[in-house]
N, C-alpha and C. Protein backbone atom coordinates (compact mmCIF):
# COMPACT_ATOMS: atom_id res chain seq x y z
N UNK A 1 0.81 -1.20 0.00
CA UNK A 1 0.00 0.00 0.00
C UNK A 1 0.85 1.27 0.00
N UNK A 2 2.29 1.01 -0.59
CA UNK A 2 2.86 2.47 -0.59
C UNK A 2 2.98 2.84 -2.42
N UNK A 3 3.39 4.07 -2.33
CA UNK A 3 3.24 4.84 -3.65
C UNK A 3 4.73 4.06 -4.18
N UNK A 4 4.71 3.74 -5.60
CA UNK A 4 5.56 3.37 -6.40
C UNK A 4 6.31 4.38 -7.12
N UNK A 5 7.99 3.75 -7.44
CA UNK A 5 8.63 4.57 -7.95
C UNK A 5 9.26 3.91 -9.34
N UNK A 6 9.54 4.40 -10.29
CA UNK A 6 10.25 3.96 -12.02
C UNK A 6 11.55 4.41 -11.65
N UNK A 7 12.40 3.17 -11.33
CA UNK A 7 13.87 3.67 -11.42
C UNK A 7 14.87 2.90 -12.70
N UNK A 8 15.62 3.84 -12.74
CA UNK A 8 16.74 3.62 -13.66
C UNK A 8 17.73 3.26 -13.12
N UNK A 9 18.19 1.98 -12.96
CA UNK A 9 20.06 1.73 -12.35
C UNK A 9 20.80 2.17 -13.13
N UNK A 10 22.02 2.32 -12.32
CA UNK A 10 22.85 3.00 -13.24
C UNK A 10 24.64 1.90 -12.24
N UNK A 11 24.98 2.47 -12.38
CA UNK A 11 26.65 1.26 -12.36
C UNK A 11 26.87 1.79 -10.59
N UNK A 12 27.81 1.11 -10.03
CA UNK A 12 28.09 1.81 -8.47
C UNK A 12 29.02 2.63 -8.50
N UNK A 13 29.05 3.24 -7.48
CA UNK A 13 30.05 4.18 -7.79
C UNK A 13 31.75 3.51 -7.02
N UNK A 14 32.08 4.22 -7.79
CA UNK A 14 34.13 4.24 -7.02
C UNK A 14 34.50 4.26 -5.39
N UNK A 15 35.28 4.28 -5.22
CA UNK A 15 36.09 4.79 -3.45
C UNK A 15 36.28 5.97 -4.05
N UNK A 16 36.90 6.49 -4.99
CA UNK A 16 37.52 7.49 -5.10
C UNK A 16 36.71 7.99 -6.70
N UNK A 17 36.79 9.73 -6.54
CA UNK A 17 36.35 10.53 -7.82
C UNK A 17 37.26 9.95 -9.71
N UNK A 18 36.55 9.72 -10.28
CA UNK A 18 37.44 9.12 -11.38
C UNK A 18 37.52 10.38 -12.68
N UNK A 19 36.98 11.16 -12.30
CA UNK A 19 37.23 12.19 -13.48
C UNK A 19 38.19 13.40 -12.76
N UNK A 20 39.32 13.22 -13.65
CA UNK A 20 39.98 14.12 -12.92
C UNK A 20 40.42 16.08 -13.18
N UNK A 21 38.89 15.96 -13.77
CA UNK A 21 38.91 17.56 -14.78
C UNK A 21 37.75 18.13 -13.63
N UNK A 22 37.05 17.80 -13.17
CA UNK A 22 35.91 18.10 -12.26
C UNK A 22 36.57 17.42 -10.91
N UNK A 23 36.92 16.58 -10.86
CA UNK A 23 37.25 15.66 -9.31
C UNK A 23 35.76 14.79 -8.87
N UNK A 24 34.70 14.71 -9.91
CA UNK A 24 33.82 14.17 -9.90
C UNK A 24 33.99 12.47 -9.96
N UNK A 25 32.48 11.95 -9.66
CA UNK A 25 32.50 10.61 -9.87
C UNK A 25 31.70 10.47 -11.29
N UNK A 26 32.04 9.25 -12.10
CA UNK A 26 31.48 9.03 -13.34
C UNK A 26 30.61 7.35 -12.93
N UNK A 27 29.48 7.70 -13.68
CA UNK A 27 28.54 6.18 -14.08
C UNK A 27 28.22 5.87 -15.30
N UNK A 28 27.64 5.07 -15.30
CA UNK A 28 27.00 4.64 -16.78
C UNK A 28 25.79 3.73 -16.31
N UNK A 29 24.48 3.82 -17.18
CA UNK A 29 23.59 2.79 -17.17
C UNK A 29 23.92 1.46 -16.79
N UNK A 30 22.88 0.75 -16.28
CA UNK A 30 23.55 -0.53 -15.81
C UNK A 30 22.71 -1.14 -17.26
N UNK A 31 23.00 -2.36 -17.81
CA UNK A 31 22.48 -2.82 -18.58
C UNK A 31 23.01 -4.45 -18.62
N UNK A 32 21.67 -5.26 -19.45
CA UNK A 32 21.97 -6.30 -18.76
C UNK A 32 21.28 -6.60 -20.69
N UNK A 33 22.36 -7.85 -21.54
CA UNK A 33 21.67 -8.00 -23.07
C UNK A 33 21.46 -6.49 -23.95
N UNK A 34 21.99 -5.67 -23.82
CA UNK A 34 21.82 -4.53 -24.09
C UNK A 34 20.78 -3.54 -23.95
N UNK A 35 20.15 -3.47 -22.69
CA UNK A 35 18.63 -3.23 -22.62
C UNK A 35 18.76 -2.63 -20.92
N UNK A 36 18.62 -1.48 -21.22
CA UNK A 36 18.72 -0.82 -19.29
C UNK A 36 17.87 -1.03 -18.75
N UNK A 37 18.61 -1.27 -17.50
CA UNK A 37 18.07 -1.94 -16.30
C UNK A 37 17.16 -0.71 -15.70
N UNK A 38 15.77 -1.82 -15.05
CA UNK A 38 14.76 -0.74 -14.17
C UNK A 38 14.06 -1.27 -13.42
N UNK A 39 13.36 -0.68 -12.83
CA UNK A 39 12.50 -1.28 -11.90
C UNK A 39 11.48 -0.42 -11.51
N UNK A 40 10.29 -0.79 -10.87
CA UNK A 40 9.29 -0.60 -9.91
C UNK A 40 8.94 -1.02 -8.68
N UNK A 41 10.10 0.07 -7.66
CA UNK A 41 10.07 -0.46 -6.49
C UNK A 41 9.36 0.90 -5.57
N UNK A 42 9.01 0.04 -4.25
CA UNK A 42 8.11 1.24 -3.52
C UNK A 42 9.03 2.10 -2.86
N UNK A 43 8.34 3.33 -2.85
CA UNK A 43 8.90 4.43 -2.27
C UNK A 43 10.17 4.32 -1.27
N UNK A 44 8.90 3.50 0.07
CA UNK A 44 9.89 3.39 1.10
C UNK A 44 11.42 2.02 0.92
N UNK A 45 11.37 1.83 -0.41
CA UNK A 45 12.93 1.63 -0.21
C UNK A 45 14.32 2.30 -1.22
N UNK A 46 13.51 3.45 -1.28
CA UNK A 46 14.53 4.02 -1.75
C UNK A 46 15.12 5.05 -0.64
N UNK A 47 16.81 4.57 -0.58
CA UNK A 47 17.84 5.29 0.39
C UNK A 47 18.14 6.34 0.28
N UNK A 48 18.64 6.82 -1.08
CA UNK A 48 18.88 8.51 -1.39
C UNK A 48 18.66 8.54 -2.60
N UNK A 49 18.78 9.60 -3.32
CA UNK A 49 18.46 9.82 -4.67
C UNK A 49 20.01 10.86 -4.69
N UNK A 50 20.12 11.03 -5.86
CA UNK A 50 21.48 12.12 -6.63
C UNK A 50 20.95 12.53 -8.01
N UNK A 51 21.66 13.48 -7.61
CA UNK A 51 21.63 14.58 -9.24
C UNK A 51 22.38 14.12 -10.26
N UNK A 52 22.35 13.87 -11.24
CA UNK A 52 23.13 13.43 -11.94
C UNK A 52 23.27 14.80 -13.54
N UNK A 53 24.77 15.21 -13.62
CA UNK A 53 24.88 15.82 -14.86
C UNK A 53 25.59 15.03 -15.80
N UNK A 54 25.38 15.91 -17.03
CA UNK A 54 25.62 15.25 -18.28
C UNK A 54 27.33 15.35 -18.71
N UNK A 55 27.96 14.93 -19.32
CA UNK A 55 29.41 14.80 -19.70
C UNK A 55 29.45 16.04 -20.85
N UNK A 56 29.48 16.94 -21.06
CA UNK A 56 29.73 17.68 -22.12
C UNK A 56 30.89 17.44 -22.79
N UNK A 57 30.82 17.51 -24.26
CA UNK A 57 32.11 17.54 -24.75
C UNK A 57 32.80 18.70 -24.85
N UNK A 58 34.30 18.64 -25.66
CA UNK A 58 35.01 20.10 -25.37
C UNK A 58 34.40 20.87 -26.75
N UNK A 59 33.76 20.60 -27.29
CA UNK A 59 33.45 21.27 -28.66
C UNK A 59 31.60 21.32 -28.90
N UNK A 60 31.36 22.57 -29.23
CA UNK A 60 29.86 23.16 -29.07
C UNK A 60 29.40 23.09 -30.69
N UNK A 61 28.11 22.09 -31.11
CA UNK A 61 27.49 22.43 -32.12
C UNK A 61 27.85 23.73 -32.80
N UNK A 62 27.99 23.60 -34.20
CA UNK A 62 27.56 25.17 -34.48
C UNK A 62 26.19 25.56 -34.55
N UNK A 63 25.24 24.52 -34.69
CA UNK A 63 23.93 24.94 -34.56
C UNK A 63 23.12 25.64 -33.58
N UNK A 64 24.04 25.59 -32.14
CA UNK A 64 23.52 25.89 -30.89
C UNK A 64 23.67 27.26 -30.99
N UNK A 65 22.80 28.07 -30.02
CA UNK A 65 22.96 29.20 -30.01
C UNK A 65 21.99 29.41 -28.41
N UNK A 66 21.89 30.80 -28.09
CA UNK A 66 21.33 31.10 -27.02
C UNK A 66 19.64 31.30 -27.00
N UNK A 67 19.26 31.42 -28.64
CA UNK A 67 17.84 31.25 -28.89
C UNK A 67 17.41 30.06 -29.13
N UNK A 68 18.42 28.90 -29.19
CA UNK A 68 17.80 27.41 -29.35
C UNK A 68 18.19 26.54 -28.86
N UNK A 69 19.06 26.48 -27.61
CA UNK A 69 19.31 25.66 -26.50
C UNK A 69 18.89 26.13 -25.60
């Protein structure tokens, strides 16, 4: 009888930060046959949640601009 949640796994993390341009930690989808892993589990067992940002590369579309990103 508790509210359900759609999660996405994703890989565990390190002891230590592995990107060493940020000092950040890096993941990747967990995947299992080529097909990411998920689930529908209830609320109360989820421990923490995290923010997760994106990897930018060092080089910007030329298409991008400030009126269309």
């Amino acid at each position: 009888d508790h509210p359900l949640a759609y999660v996405h796994w994703y890989t565990p993390l390190r002891h230590t930060p592995n990107d060493l341009d940020t000092n950040m930690f890096t993941i990747s989808r967990s995947s299992h046959n080529h097909r990411q892993r998920a689930s529908i589990i209830p609320v109360t067992k989820i421990i923490r949640s995290c923010h997760l940002a994106p990897k930018f590369g060092r080089k910007m579309p030329n298409t991008w601009s400030s009126s269309t990103v």
